[in-house]
Protein backbone atom coordinates (compact mmCIF):
# COMPACT_ATOMS: atom_id res chain seq x y z
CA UNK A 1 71.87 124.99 134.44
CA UNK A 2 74.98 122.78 132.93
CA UNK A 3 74.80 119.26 133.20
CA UNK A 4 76.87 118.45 135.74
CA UNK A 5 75.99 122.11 138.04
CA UNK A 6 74.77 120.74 141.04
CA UNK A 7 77.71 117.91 140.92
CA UNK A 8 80.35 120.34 140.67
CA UNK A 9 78.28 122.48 143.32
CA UNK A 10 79.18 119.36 145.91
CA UNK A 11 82.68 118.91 145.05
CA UNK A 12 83.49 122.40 145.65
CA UNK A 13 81.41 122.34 148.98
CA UNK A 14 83.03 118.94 149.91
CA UNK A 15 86.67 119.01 148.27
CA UNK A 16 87.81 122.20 147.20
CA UNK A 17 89.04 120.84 143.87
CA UNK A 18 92.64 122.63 142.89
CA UNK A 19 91.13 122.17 138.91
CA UNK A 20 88.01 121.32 137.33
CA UNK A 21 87.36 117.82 136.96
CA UNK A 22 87.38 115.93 132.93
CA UNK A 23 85.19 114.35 131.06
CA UNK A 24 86.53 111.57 128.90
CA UNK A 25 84.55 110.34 125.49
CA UNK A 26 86.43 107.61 123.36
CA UNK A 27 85.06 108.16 120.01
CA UNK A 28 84.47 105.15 118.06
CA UNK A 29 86.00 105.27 113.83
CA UNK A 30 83.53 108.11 112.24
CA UNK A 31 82.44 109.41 115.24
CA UNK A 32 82.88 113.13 115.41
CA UNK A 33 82.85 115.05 118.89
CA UNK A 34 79.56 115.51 120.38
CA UNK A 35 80.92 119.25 121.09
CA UNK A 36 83.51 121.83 119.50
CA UNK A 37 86.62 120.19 120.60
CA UNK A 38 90.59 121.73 119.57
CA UNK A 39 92.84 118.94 117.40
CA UNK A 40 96.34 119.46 118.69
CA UNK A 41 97.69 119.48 115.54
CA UNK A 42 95.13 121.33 113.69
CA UNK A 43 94.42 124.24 116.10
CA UNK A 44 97.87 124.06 118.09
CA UNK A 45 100.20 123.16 115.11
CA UNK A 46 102.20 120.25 117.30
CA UNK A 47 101.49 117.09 118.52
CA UNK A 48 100.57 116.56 122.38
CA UNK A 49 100.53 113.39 124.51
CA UNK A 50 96.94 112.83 126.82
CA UNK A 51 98.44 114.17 129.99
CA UNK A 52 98.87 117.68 128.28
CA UNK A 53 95.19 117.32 126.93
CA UNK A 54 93.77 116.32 130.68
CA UNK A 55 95.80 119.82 132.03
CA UNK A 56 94.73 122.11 129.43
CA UNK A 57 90.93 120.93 129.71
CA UNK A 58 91.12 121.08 133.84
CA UNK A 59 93.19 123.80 133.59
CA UNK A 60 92.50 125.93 130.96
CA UNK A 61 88.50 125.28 131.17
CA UNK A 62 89.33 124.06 126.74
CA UNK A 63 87.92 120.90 125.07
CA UNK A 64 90.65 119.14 123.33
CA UNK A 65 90.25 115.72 121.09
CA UNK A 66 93.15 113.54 119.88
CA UNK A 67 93.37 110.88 117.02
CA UNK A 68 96.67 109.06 116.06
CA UNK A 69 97.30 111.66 114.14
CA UNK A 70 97.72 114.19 117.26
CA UNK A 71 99.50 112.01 119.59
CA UNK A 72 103.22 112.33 120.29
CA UNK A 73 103.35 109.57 122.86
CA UNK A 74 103.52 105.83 121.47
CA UNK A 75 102.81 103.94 124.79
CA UNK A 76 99.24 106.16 124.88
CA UNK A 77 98.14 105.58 121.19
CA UNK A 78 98.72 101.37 122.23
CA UNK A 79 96.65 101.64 125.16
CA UNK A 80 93.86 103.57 123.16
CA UNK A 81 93.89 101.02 120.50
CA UNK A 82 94.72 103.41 117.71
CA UNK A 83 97.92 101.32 116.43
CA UNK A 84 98.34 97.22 117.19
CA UNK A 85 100.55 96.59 119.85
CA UNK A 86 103.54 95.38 118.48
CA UNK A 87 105.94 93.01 119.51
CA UNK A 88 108.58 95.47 120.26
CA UNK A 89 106.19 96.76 123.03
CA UNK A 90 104.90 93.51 124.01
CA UNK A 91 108.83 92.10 124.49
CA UNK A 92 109.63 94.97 126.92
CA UNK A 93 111.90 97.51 124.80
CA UNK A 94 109.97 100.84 125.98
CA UNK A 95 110.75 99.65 129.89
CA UNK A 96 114.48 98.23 129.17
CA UNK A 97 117.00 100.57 130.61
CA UNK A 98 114.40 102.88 132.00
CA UNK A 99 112.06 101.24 134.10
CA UNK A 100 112.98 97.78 133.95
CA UNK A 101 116.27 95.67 134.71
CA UNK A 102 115.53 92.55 131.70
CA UNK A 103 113.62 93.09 128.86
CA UNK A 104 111.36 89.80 130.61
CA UNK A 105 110.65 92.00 133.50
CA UNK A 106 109.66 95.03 130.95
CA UNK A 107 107.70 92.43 128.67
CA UNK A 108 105.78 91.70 132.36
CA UNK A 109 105.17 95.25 133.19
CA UNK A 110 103.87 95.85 129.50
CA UNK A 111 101.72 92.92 129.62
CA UNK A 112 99.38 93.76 132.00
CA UNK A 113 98.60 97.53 131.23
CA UNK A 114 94.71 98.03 130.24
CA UNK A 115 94.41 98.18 126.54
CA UNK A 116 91.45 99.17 124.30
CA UNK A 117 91.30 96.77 120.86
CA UNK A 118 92.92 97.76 118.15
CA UNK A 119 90.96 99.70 115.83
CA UNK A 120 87.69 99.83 118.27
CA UNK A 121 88.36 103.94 118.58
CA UNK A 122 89.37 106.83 117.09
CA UNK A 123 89.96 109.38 119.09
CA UNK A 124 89.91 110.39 122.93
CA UNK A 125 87.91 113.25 123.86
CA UNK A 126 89.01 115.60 126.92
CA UNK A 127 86.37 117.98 128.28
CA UNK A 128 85.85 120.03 131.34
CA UNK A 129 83.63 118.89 133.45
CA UNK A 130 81.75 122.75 134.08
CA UNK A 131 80.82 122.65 129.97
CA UNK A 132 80.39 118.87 129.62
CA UNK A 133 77.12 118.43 127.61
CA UNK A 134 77.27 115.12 126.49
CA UNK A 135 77.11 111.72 128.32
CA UNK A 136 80.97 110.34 129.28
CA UNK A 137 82.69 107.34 129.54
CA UNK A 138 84.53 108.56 132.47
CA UNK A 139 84.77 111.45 134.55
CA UNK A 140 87.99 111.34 136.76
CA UNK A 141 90.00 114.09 139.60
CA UNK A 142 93.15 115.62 140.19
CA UNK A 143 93.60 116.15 144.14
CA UNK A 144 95.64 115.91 146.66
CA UNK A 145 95.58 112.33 148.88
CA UNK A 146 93.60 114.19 151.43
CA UNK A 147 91.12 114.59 149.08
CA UNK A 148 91.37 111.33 147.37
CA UNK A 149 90.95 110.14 150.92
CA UNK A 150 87.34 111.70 151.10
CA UNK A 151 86.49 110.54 147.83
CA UNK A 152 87.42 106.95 148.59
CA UNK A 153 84.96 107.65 151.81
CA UNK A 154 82.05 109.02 149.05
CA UNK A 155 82.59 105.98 147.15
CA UNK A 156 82.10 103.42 149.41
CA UNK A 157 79.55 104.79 151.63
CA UNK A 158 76.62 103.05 149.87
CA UNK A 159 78.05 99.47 149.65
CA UNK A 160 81.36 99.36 151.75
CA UNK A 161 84.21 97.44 151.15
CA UNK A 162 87.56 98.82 149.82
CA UNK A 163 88.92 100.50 146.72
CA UNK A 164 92.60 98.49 145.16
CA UNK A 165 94.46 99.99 142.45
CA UNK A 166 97.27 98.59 140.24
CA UNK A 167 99.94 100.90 139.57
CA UNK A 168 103.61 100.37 137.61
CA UNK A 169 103.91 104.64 138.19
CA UNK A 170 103.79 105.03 134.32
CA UNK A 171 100.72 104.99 131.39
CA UNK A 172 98.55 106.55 133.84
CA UNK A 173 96.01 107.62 131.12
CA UNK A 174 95.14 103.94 130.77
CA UNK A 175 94.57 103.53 134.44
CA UNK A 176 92.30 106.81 133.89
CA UNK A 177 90.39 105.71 130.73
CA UNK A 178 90.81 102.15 129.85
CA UNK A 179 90.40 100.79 133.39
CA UNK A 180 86.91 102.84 134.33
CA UNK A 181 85.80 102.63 130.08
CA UNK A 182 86.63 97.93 130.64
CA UNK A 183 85.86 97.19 134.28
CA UNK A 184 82.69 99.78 135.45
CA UNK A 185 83.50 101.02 138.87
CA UNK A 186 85.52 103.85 140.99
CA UNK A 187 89.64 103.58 141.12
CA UNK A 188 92.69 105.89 142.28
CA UNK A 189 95.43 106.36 139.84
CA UNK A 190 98.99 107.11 140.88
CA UNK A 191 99.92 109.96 137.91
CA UNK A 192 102.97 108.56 136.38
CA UNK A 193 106.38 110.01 135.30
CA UNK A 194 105.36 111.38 132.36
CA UNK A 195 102.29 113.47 133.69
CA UNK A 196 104.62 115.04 135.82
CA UNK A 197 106.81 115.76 133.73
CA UNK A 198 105.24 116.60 130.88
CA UNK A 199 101.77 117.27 132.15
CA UNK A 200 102.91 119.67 135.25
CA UNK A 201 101.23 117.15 137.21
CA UNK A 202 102.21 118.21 141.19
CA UNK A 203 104.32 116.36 143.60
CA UNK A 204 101.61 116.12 146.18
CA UNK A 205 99.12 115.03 143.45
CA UNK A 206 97.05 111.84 142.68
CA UNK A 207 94.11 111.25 140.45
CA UNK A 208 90.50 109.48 140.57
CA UNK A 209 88.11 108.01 138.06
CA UNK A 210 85.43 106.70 137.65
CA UNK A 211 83.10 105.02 135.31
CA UNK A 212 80.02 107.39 134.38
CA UNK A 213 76.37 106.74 134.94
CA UNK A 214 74.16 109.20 136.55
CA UNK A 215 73.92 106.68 139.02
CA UNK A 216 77.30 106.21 140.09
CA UNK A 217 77.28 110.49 140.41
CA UNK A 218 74.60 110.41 142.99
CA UNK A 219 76.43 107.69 144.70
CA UNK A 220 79.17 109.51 145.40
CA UNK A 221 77.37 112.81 145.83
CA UNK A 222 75.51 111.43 148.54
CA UNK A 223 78.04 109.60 149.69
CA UNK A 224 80.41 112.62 149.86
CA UNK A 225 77.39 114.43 151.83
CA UNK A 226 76.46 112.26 153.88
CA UNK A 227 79.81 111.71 155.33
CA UNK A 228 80.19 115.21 155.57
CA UNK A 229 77.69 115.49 157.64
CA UNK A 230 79.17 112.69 160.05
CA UNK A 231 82.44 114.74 160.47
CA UNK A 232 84.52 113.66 157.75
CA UNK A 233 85.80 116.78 156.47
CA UNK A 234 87.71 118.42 153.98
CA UNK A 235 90.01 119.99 154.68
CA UNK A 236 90.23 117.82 157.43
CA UNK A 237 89.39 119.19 161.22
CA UNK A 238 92.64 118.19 163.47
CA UNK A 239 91.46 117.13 166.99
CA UNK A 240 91.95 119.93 169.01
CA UNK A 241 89.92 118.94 172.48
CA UNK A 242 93.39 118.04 174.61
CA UNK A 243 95.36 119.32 177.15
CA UNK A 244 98.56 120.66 176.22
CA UNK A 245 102.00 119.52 178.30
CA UNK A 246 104.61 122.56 179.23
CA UNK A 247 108.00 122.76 180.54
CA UNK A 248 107.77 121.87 184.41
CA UNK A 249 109.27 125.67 185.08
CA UNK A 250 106.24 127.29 183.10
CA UNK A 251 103.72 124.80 185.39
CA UNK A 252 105.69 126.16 188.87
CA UNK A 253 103.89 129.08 188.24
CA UNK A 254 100.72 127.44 188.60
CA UNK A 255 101.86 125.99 192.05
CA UNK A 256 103.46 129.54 193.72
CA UNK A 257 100.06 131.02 193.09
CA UNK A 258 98.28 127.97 194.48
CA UNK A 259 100.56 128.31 197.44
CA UNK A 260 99.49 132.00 197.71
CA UNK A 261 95.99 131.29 198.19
């Protein structure tokens, strides 16, 4: 039995996942993978950005880790703390033109994506959640918002309340690692423009994640169960218990045999 069988068991009994869902280790300065991972640039001979990593492990079933070294996407290696945030990224000049009007309003987009400290990792570590061996930092979804729907329900089913997110519909892969790895807890994520674009990331998709204990997994697994069980179903059952409205010609019918009787 893998570590994670009997939770993968439930999310294909529950949500008929389109892709495996990932594992996420950050790997602190030294720290080699805790499993035979593929460097980008050693084993693929090119650089990737995360969004390409995320597909190939929930796509392609392959553990991938990537260091500065590996990344072809600034904005990520800032948000994983791998290079100091400069003050060409702080003042706005990767949203100017492009996602922002002023380089103010860019400089107020950049300033509140999640961040790891400088220097605190060394690498991000992708792995599918079917040979996951080792204990993550995160574990997040690709689905569809009818799923992400019944995940929200899983969630919350223990202790209530509501699920926010905080979107700016770029730098998703800090809304799926930094957020869950900084503030513990379960969050959708809007995939941004490059994950689509880059990443093949669907029209009709959105993402999940979540902060890992083995706690927070039964939480949802019971919670995705147990709300099951009340009706709350994926894919979800339309109401069909109603009586349909024809044409008054079709219904005349009804009457000439009435009168008949």
């Amino acid at each position: 039995m893998g570590k994670f069988d009997s939770f993968l068991q439930d999310l294909t009994a529950y949500l008929k996942l389109p892709s495996l869902p990932v594992a996420v280790k950050m790997l602190r300065r030294g720290e080699k993978p805790p499993v035979p991972a593929k460097f980008p640039l050693q084993h693929f001979k090119k650089k990737m950005v995360l969004c390409q990593a995320w597909a190939i492990a929930r796509r392609h079933e392959e553990t991938v880790c990537l260091g500065y070294e590996d990344m072809r996407c600034a904005p990520s290696v800032v948000a994983m703390g791998f290079k100091p945030s400069l003050p060409y990224f702080t003042e706005g000049h990767l949203c100017i033109d492009r996602y922002s009007k002023t380089l103010e309003a860019g400089a107020r987009s950049e300033a509140l994506v999640p961040l790891f400290p400088h220097g605190l990792y060394e690498a991000v570590l992708f792995a599918p959640l079917s040979t996951c061996t080792f204990d993550p930092d995160a574990i997040f979804f690709s689905v569809n918002p009818a799923q992400l729907m019944r995940l929200v329900h899983g969630a919350l089913y223990r202790d209530g309340g509501r699920l926010t997110y905080s979107t700016d519909g770029r730098l998703s892969c800090a809304d799926l690692i930094v957020t869950p790895v900084q503030k513990p807890g379960f969050y959708v994520v809007l995939p941004g423009h490059g994950s689509r674009r880059l990443a093949q990331v669907k029209d009709d998709e959105m993402a999940f994640t979540f902060t890992y204990t083995p706690e927070r997994v039964e939480q949802l697994r019971e919670g995705l169960a147990k709300t099951h069980e009340a009706g709350l179903r994926y894919p979800v059952r339309i109401h069909l218990d109603y009586e349909v409205v024809f044409p008054g010609q079709y219904d005349r019918l009804f009457d000439l045999w009435q009168e008949k009787k």
